[in-house]
Protein backbone atom coordinates (compact mmCIF):
# COMPACT_ATOMS: atom_id res chain seq x y z
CA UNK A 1 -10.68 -112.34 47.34
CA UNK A 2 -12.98 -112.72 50.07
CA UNK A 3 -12.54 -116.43 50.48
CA UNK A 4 -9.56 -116.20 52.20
CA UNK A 5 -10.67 -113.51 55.11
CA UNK A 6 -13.08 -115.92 55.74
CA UNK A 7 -10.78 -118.85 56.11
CA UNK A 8 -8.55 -116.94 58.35
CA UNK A 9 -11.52 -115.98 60.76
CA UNK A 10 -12.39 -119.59 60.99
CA UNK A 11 -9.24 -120.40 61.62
CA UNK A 12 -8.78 -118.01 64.25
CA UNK A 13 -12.30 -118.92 65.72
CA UNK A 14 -11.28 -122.81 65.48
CA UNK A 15 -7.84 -122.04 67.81
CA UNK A 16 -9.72 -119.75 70.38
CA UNK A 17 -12.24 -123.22 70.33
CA UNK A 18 -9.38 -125.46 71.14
CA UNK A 19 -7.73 -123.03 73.53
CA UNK A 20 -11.37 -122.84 75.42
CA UNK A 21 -11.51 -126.46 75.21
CA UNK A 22 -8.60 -127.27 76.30
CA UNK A 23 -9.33 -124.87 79.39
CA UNK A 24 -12.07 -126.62 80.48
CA UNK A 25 -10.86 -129.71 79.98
CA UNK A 26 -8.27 -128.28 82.96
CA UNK A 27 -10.85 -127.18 85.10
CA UNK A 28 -13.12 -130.27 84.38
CA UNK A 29 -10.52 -132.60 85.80
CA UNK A 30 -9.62 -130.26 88.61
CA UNK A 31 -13.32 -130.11 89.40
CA UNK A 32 -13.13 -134.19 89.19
CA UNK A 33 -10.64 -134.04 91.94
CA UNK A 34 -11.87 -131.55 94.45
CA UNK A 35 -15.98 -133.44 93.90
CA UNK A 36 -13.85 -137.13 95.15
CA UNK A 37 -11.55 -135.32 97.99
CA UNK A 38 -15.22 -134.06 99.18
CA UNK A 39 -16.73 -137.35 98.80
CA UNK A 40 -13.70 -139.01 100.47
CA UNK A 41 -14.36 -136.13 103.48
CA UNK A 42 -18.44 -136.86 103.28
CA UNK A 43 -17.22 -140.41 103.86
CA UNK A 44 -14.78 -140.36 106.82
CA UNK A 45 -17.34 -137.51 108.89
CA UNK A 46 -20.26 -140.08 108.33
CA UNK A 47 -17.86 -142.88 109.63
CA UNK A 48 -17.24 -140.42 112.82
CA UNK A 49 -20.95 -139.32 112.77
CA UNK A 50 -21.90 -143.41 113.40
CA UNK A 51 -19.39 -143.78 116.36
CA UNK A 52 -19.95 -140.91 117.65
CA UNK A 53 -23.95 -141.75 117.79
CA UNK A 54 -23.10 -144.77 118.99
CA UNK A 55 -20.72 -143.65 122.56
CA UNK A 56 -23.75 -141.39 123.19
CA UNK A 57 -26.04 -144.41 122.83
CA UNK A 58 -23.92 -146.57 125.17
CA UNK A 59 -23.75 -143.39 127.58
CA UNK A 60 -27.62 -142.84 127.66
CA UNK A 61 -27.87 -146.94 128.07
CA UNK A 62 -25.46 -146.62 131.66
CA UNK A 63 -27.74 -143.35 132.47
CA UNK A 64 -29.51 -144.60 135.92
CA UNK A 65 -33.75 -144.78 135.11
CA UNK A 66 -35.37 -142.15 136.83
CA UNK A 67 -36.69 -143.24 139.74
CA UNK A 68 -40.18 -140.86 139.47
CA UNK A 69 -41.32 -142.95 136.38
């Protein structure tokens, strides 16, 4: 009977599929979460970045003119 061989390596081919899936399914969403901490991060330094450009604006506004010019 060689049907039946056959429809046990399938079988065993269809669970190693849904353990693989399954797998990446885990490391897909973990993936989802680390991509929208980073973007949350990316966010907050840009936020910083802006007020930070902007003391250093108001600092080089008080700077005296030079005087040669």
């Amino acid at each position: 009977m060689t049907p039946q061989p056959s429809l046990d390596l399938i079988a065993e081919r269809v669970e190693r599929l849904l353990v693989r899936h399954e797998e990446l399914q885990r490391t897909n969403a973990l993936l989802a979460d680390q991509v929208a901490a980073l973007t949350q991060e990316r966010d907050l330094l840009r936020l910083r970045l802006q007020a930070a450009r902007a003391r250093v604006d108001a600092l080089i506004e008080r700077l005296p003119a030079n005087q040669g010019e």
